[in-house]
Protein backbone atom coordinates (compact mmCIF):
# COMPACT_ATOMS: atom_id res chain seq x y z
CA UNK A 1 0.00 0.00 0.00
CA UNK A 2 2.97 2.09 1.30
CA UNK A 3 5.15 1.51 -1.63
CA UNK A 4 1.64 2.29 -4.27
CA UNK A 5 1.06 5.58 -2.96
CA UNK A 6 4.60 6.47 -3.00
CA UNK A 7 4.81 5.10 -6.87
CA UNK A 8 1.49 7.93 -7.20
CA UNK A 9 3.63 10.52 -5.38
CA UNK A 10 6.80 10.46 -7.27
CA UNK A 11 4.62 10.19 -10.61
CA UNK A 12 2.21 13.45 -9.67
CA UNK A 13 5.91 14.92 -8.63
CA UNK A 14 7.48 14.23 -11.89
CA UNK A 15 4.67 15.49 -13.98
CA UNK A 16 4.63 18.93 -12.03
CA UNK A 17 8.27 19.02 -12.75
CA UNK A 18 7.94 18.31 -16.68
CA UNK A 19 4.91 20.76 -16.64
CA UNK A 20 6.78 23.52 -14.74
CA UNK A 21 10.09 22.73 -17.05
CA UNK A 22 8.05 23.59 -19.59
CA UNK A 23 5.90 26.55 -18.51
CA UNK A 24 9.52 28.30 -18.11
CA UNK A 25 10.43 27.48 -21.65
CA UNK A 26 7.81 29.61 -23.05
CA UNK A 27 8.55 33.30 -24.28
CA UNK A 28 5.46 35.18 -23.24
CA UNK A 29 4.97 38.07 -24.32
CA UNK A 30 2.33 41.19 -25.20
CA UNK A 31 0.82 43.02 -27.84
CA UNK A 32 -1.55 46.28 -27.97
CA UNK A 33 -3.68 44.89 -30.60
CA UNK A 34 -4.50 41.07 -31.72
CA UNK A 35 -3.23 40.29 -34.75
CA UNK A 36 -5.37 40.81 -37.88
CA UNK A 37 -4.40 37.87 -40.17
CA UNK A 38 -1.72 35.80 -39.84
CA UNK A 39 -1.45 35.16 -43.98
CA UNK A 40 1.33 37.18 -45.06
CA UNK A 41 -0.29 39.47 -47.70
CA UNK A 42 -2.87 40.98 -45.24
CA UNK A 43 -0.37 41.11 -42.05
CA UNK A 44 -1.10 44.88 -41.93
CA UNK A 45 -0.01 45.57 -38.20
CA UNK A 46 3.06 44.93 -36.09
CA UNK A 47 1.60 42.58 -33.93
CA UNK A 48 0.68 40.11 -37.30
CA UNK A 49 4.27 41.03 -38.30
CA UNK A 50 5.54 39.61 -35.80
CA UNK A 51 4.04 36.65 -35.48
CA UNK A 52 3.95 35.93 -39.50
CA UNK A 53 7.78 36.46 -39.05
CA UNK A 54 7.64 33.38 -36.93
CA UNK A 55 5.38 30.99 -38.81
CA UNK A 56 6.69 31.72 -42.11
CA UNK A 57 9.95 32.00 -44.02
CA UNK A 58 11.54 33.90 -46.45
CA UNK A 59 14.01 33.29 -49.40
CA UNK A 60 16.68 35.50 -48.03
CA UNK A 61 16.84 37.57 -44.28
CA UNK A 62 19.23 40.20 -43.57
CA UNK A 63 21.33 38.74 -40.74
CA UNK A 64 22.97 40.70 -37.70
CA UNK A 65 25.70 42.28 -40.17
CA UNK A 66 23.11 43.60 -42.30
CA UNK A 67 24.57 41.34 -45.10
CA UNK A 68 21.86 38.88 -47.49
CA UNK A 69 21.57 35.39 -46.38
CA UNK A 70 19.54 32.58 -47.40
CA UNK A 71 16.47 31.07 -45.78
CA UNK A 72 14.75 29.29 -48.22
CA UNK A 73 17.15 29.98 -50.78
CA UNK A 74 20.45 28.49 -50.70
CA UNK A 75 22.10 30.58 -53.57
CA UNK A 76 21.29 32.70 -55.99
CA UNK A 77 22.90 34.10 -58.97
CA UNK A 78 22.10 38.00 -60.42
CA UNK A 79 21.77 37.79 -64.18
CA UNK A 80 24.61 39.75 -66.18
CA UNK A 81 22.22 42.66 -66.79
CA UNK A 82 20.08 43.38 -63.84
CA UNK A 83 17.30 42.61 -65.48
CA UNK A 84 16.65 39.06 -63.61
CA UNK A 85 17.62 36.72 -60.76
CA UNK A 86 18.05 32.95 -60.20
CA UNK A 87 17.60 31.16 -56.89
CA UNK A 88 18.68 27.69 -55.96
CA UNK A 89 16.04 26.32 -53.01
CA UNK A 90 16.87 24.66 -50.30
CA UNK A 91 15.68 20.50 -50.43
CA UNK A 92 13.84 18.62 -48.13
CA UNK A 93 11.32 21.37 -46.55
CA UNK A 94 8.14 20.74 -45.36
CA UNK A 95 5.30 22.91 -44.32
CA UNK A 96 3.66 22.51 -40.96
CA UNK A 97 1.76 20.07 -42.40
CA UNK A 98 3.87 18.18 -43.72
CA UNK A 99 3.28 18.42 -47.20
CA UNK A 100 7.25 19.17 -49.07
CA UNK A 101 7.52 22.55 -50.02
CA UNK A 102 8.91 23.39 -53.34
CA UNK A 103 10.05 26.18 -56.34
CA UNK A 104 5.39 25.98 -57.17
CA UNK A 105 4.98 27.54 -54.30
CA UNK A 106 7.35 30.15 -54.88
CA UNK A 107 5.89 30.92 -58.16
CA UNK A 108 2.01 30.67 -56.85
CA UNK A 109 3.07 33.27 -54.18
CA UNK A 110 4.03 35.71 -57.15
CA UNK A 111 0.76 34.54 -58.48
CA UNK A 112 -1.17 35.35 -55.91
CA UNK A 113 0.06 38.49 -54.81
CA UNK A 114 -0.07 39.75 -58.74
CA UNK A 115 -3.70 38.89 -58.85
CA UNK A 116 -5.87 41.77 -59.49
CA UNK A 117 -8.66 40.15 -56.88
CA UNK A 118 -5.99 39.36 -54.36
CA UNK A 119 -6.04 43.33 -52.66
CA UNK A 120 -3.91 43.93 -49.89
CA UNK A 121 -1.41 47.13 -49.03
CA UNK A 122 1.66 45.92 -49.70
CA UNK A 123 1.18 44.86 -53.75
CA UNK A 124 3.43 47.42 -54.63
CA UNK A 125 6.16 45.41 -53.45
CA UNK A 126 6.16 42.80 -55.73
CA UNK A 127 5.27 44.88 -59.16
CA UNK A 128 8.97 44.66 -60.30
CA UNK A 129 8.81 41.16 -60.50
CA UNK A 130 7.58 41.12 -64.40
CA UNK A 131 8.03 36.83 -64.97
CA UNK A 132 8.65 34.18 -62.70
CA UNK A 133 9.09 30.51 -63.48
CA UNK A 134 10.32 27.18 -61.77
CA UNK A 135 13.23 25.57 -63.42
CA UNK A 136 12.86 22.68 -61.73
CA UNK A 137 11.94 21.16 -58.34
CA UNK A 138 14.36 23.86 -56.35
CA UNK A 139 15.00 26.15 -58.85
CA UNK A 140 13.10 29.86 -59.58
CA UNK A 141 13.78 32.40 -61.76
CA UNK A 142 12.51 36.19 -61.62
CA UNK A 143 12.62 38.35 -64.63
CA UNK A 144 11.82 42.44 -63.82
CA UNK A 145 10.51 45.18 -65.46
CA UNK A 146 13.85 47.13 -65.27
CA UNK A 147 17.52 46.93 -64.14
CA UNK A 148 18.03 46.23 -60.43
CA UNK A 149 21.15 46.49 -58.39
CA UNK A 150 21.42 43.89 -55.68
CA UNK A 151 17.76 42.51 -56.16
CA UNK A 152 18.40 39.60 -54.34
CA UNK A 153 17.72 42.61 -51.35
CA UNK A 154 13.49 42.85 -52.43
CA UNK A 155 12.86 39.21 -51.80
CA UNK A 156 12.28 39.52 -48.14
CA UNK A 157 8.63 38.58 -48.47
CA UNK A 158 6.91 35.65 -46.99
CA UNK A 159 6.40 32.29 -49.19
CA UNK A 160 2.58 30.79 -48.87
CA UNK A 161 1.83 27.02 -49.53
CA UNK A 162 -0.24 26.61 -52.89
CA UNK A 163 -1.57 23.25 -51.86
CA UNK A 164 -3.57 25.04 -49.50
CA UNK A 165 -5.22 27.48 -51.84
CA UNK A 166 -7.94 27.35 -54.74
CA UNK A 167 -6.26 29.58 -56.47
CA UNK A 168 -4.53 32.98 -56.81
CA UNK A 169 -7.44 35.27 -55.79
CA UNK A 170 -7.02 35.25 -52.34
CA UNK A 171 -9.58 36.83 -49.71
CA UNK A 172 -9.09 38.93 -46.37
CA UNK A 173 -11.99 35.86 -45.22
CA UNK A 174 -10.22 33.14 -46.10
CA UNK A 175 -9.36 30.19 -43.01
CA UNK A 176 -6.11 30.40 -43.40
CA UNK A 177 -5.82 33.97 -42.08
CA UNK A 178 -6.44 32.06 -38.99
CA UNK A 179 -4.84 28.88 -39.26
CA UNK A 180 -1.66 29.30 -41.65
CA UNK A 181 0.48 27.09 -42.53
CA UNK A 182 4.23 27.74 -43.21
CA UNK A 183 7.65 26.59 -43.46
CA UNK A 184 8.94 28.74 -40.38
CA UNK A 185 10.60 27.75 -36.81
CA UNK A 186 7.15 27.89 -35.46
CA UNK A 187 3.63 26.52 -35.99
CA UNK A 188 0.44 27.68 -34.76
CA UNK A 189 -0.92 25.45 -31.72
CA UNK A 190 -3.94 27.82 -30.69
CA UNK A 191 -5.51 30.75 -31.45
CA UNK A 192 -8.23 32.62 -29.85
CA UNK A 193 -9.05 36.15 -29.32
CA UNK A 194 -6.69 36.76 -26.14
CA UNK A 195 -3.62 34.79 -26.96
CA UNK A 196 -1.97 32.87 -30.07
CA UNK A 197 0.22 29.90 -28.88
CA UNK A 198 2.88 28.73 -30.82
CA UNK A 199 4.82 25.34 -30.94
CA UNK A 200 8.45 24.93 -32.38
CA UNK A 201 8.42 22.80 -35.28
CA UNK A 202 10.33 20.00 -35.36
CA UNK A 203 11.42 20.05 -38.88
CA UNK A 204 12.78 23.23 -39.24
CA UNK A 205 15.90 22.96 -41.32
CA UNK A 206 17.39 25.06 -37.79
CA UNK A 207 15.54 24.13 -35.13
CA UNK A 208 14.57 26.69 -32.80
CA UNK A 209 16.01 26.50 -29.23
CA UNK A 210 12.68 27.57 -27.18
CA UNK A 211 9.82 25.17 -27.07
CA UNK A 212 7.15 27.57 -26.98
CA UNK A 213 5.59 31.08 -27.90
CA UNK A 214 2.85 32.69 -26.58
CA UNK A 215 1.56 36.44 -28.04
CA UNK A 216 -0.95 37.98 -24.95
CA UNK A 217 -3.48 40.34 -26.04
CA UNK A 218 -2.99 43.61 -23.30
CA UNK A 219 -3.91 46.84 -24.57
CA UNK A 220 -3.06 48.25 -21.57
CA UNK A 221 1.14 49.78 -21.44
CA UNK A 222 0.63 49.82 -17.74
CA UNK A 223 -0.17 46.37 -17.88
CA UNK A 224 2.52 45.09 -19.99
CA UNK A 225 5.45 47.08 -17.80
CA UNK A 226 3.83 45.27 -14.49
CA UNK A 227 3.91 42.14 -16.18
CA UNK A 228 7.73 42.39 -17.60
CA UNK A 229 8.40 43.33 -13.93
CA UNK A 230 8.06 39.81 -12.97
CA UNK A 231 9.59 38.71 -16.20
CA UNK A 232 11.09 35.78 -13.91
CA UNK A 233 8.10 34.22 -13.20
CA UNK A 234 5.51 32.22 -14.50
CA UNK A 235 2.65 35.53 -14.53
CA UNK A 236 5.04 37.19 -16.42
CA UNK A 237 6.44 38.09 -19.87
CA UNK A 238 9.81 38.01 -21.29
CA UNK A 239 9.76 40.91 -23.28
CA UNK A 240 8.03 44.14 -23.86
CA UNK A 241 8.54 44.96 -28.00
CA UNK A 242 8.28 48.94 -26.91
CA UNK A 243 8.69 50.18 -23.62
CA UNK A 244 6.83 53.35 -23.04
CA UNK A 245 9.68 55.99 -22.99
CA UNK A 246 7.94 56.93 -18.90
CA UNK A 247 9.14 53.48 -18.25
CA UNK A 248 12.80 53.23 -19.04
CA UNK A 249 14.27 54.50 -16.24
CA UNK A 250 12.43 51.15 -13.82
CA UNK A 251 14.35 48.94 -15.83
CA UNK A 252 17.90 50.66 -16.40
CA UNK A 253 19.41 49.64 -13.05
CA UNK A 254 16.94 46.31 -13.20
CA UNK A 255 18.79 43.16 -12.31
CA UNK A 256 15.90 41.19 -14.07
CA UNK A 257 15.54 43.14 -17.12
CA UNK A 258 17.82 44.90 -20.21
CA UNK A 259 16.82 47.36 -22.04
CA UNK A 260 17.61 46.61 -25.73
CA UNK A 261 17.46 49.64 -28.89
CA UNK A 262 14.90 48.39 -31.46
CA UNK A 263 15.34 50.29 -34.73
CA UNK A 264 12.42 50.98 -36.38
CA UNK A 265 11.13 52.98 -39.47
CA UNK A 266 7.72 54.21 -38.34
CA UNK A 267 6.10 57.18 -38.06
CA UNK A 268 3.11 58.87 -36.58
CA UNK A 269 0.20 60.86 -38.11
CA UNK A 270 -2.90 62.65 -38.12
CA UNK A 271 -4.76 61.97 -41.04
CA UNK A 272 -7.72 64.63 -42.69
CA UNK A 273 -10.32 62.61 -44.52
CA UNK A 274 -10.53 64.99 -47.62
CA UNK A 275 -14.00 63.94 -48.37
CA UNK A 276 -14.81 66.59 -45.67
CA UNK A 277 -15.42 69.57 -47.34
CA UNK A 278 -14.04 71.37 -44.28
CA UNK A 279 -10.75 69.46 -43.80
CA UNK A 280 -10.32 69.68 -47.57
CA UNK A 281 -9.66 73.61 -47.39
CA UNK A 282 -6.07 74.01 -46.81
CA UNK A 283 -6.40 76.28 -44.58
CA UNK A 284 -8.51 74.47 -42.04
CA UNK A 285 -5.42 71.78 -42.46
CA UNK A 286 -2.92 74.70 -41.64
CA UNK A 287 -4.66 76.01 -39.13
CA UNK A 288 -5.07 72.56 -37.49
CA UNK A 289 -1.11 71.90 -37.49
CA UNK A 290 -0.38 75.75 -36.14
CA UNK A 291 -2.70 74.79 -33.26
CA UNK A 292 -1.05 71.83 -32.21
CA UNK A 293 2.07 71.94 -30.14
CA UNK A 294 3.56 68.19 -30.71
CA UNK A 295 6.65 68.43 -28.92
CA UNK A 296 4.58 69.70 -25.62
CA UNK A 297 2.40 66.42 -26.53
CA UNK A 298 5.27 64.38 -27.30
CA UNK A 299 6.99 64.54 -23.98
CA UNK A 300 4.27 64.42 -21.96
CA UNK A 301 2.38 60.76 -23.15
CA UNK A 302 5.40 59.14 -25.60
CA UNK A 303 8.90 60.30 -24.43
CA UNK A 304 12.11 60.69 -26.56
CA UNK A 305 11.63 60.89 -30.85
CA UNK A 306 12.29 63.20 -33.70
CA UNK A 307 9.61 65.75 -34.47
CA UNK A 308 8.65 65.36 -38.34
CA UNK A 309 7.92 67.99 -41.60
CA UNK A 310 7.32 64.91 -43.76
CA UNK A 311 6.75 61.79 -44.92
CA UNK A 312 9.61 60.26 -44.07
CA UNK A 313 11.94 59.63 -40.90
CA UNK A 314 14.98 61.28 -40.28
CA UNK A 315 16.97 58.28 -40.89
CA UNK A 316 15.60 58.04 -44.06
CA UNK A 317 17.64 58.53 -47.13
CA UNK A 318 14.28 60.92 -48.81
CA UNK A 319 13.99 63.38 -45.42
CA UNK A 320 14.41 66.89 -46.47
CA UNK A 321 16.36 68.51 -43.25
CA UNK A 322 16.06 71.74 -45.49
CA UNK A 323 12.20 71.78 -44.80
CA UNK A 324 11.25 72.54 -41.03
CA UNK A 325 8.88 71.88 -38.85
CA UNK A 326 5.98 73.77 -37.99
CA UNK A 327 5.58 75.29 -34.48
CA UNK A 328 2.86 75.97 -32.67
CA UNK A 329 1.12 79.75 -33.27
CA UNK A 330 -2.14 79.67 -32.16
CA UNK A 331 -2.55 83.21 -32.81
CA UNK A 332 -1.19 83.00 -36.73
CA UNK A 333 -3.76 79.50 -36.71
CA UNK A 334 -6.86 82.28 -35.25
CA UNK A 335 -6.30 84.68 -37.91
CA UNK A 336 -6.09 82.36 -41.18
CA UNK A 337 -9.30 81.44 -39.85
CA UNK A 338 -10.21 84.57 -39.58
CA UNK A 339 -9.36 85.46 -42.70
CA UNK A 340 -10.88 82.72 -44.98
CA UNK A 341 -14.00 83.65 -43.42
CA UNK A 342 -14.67 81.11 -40.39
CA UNK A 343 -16.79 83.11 -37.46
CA UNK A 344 -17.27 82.02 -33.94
CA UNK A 345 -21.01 80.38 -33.76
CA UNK A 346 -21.54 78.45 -30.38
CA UNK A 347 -18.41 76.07 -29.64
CA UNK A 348 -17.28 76.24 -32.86
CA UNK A 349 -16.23 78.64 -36.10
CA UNK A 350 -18.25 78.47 -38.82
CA UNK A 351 -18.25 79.40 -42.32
CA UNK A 352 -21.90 79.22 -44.05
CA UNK A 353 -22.84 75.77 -43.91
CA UNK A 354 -18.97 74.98 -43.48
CA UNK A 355 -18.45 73.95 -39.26
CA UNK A 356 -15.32 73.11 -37.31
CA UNK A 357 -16.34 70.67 -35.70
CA UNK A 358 -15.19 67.11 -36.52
CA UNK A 359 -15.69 63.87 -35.39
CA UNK A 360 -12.42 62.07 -34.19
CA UNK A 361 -11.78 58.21 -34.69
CA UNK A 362 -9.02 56.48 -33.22
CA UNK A 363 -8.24 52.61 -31.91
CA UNK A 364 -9.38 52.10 -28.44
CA UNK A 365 -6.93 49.57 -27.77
CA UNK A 366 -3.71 51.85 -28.30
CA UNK A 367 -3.99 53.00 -25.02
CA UNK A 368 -1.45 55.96 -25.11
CA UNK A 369 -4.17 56.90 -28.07
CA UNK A 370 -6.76 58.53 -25.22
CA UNK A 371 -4.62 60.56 -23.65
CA UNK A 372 -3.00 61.85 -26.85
CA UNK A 373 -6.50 63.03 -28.28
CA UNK A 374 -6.95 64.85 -24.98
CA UNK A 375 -4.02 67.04 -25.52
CA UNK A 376 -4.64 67.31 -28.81
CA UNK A 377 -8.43 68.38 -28.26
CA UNK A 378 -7.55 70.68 -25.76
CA UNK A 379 -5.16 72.09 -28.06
CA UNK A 380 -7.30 72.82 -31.04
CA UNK A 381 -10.26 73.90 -28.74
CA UNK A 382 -7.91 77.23 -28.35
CA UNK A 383 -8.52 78.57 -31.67
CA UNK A 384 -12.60 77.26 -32.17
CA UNK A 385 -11.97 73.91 -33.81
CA UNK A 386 -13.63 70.89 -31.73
CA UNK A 387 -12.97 67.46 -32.03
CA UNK A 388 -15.01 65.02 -30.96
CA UNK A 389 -13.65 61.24 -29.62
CA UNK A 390 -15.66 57.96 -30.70
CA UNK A 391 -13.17 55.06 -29.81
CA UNK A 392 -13.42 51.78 -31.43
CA UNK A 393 -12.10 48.36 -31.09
CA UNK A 394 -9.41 47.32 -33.16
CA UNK A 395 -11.19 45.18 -36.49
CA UNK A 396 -13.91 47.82 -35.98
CA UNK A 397 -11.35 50.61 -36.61
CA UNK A 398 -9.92 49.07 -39.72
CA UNK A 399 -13.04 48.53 -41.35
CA UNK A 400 -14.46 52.28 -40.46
CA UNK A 401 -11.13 54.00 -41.09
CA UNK A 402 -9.20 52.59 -43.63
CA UNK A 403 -12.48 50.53 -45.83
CA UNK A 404 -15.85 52.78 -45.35
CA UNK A 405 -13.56 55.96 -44.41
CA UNK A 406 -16.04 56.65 -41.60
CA UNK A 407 -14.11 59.45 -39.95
CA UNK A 408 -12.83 62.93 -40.31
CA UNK A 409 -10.01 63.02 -38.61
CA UNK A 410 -7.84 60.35 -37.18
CA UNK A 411 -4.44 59.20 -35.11
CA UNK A 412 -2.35 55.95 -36.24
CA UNK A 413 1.52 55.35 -37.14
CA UNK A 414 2.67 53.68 -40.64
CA UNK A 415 5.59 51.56 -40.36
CA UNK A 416 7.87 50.36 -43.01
CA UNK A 417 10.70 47.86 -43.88
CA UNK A 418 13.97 49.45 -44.69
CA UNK A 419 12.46 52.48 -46.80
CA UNK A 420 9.46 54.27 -46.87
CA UNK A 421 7.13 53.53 -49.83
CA UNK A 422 4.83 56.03 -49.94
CA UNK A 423 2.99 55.69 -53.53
CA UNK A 424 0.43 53.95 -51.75
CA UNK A 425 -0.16 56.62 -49.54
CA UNK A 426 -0.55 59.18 -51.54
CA UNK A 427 -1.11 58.49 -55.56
CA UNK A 428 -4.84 59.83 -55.98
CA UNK A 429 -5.07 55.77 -57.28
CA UNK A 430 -2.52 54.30 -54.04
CA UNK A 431 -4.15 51.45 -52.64
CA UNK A 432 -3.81 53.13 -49.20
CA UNK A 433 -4.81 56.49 -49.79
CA UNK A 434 -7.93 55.79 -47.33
CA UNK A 435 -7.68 59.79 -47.25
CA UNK A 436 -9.11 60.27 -50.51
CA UNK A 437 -6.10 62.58 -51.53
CA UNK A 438 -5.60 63.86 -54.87
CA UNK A 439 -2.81 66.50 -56.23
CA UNK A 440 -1.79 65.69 -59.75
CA UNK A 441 1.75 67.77 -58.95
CA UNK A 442 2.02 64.54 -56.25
CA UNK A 443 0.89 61.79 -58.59
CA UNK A 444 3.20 63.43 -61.11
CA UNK A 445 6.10 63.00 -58.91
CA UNK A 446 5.40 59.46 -57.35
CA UNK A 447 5.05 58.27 -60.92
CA UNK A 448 8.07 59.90 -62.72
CA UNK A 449 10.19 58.31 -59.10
CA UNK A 450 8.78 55.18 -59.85
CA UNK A 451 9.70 55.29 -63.34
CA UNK A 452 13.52 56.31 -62.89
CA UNK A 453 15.99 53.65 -62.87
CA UNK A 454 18.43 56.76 -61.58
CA UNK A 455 18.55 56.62 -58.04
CA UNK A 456 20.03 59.54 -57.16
CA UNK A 457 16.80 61.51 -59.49
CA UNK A 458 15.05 59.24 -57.27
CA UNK A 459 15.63 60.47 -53.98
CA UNK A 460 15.58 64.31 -55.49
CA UNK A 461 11.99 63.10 -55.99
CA UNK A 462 11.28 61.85 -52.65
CA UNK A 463 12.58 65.03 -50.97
CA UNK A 464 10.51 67.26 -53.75
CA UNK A 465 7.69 65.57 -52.27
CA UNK A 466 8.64 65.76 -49.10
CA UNK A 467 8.37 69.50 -49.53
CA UNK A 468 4.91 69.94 -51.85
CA UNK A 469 3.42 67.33 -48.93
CA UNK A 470 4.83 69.40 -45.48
CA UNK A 471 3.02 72.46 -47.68
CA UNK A 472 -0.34 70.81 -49.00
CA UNK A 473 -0.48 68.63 -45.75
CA UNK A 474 -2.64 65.86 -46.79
CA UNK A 475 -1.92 64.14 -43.23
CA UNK A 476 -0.31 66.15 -40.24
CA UNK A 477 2.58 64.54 -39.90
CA UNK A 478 4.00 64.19 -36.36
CA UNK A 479 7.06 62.52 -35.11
CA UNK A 480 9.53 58.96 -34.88
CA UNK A 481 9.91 57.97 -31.58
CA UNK A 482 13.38 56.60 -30.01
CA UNK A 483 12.20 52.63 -29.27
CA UNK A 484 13.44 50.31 -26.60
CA UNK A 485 12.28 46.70 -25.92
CA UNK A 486 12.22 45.27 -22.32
CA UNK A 487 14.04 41.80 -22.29
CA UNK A 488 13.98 39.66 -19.43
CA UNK A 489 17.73 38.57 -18.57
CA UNK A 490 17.08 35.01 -19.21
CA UNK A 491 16.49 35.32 -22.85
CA UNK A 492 19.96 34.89 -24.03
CA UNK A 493 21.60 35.09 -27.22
CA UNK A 494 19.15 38.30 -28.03
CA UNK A 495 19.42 40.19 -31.49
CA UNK A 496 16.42 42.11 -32.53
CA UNK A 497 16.80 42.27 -36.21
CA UNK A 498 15.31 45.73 -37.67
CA UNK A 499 12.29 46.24 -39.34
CA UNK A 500 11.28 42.87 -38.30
CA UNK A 501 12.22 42.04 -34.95
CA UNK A 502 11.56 38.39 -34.81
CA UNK A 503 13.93 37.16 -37.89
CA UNK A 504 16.45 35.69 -35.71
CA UNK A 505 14.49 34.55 -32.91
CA UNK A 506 15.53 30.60 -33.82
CA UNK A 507 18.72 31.42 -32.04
CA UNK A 508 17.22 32.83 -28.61
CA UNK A 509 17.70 31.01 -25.43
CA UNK A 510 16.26 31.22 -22.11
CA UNK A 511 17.85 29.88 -19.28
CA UNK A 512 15.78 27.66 -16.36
């Protein structure tokens, strides 16, 4: 009897242990929003970024010395006049599902993303790509509409199976957006609206060295700081992608915690729907940006960035340091009113039919969001323009925003890969102009950059329209913020690759 219960004992003992081993061999850690698909094409925010980083592979990454290196390529070979590249694939692949992956799926992602029904953001990214075909089992080649140097640099984008796909019109609905399948260190073990979990797969060519991932859904910054607080244990989470600037200074003495640069090439904006007659007067949109002081608002809810006159980040090769910022004059932003005929009636000015008085959209679960429009309504309130706050969840906000362009004014950041792309933003016909902008002397300019094969006429282009943007402002365009991640000390072997930030996660540790 003695000798069965002590058999049950040391069994219920040993499967604590091996659940508890386990439970601290998962990387926890939290997002603002939930991801919005988890296929490639329609990963349209950070938080699907990052997880589609994780779940699916590339044919080449840019590795910690910022050098090309393959991933599902092994080699590749740049025809002798630009105008086309060869890659050799790697053998023996499978996709989560076991199924062998292969140089048709590499072509059927071109396919797909071509496709006139398949709509999604990013197209623009693959129109240089004017022929692709298999040679082979694990061979593609890409033909493009122009000379390229180093091309072998634009195939960063994800590869989708084509097994499990009807064909090449591909729809925001489809299942897979929820359960993918990829090639990647890591497979999708649950999903649900507060968490995705994710398994390592065993068959990655590179096998990743911890077990398991877990994304939490928390909104809330305060939240997520509390929780990397106790990064050690089993409430916690192991990393914090941005720490609220506020925040830095609990973790830079933190024996628990380091406090790791993340470079990123994001920006934030205010954006006018133009379909308002109102906000499509220029000088409502001037006045708007002389009433708002953004370094005042800056410092008080975000922390440490770069103030912006454009379109681009300062980093960015296309920033025009010879165009400045605006500052704040709210008397200068009273009398252009004034001027163009806007009078005081009630809470608002008014002009005719024409009233001040907008209503104000913005994601309710970017927290720092709330307290921004508060400083900004306060702000504007100063010279007889009211906004007004309606805050909605995140797939609500998509669809009212950036599909039925519900709103007149709103608050969001765009964030990029290595450079800015902002033809889709705004070309009167850019995919993303949810704005409803139109200048031809833009879409003149985006289409004569597009066209050159110069580079250097190129950027003159992009800082042209850096200029004839900070003057027509079609968005207000606000700042790039300094970015640190919170890491808990026993992830080892840490390198946050930019742009990306999970590419090289296969090679973090975490101690017991």
């Amino acid at each position: 009897m003695m000798n069965r219960l002590m058999c049950c004992l040391l069994a219920s003992v040993a499967v604590l242990t091996a659940a508890s081993a386990a439970s601290a061999q998962t990387f926890r850690y939290p997002e603002d929003t939930r991801p919005t698909s988890l296929l490639p094409f329609f990963a349209e925010d950070m938080s699907a970024v990052r997880m589609v980083e994780l779940i699916f592979d590339s044919l080449v990454v840019i590795n910690k010395r910022g050098d090309v290196e393959g991933e599902l390529a092994t080699s590749w070979e740049v025809d002798a006049d630009k105008m086309g590249i060869r890659f050799v694939l790697r053998e023996n692949v499978k996709w989560h599902d076991g199924q062998p992956f292969s140089a048709k799926d590499v072509v059927f992602t071109i396919q797909a993303a071509q496709d006139r029904k398949t709509i999604f953001n990013a197209k623009s990214k693959y129109a240089f790509i004017r022929q692709v075909s298999a040679e082979g089992d694990y061979a593609v080649h890409f033909a493009f509409d122009r000379p390229i140097n180093e091309p072998e640099r634009r195939f960063l984008f994800k590869i989708i199976p084509q097994h499990s796909f009807d064909g090449t019109a591909i729809k925001r609905t489809d299942k897979f957006n929820r359960s993918p399948i990829g090639t990647g260190p890591y497979r999708v073990r649950k999903y649900s609206l507060r968490s995705v979990e994710l398994e390592a797969n065993p068959d990655y060519w590179n096998v990743a060295k911890i077990p398991t991932v877990m994304m939490q859904h928390t909104p809330d910054k305060s939240a997520q700081v509390n929780l990397l607080q106790y990064s050690g244990g089993k409430a916690g989470v192991q990393a914090v992608i941005f720490l609220p600037p506020k925040n830095i200074p609990l973790f830079e003495n933190s024996d628990s915690v380091i406090l790791e640069p993340y470079h990123t090439v994001s920006w934030w904006y205010m954006a006018y729907n133009h379909k308002n007659s109102a906000l499509k007067d220029p000088v409502v949109r001037e006045a708007i940006a002389l009433a708002i002081n953004r370094e005042e608002l800056l410092e008080a809810h975000l922390g440490r960035g770069d103030i912006l006159s454009g379109p681009f980040t300062e980093s960015s090769p296309f920033y025009n340091f010879q165009v400045e910022p605006r500052s704040q004059d709210i008397e200068r932003a009273k009398q252009i009113l004034a001027d163009a005929g806007y009078k005081m009636r009630g809470s608002s000015l008014r002009k005719g039919r024409v009233k001040l008085d907008f209503k104000f959209v913005m994601d309710k679960e970017l927290a720092s969001n709330q307290a921004l429009f508060l400083g900004i309504q306060a702000q504007l309130k100063k010279v007889g323009i009211v906004v007004r706050p309606q805050y909605v969840d995140h797939a609500r906000y998509r669809e009212q925003v950036f599909s039925s362009q519900k709103f007149d004014l709103t608050l969001n950041v765009w964030s990029f890969e290595e450079v800015e792309d902002v033809y889709p933003l705004f070309h009167s016909e850019g995919v993303i102009n949810f704005i409803g902008y139109s200048n031809p002397e833009v879409d003149t300019l985006l289409a004569t950059a597009k066209a050159t094969r110069d580079y250097k006429k190129y950027k003159e282009y992009m800082k042209q329209l850096h200029a004839t943007l900070n003057k027509d402002l079609p968005y207000f365009f606000l700042w790039s913020l300094d970015v640190y991640s919170g890491i808990s000390k026993r992830v080892k072997n840490v390198f946050i690759q930019p742009y990306y930030y999970f590419t090289s996660f296969h090679a973090w540790e975490m101690a017991p």
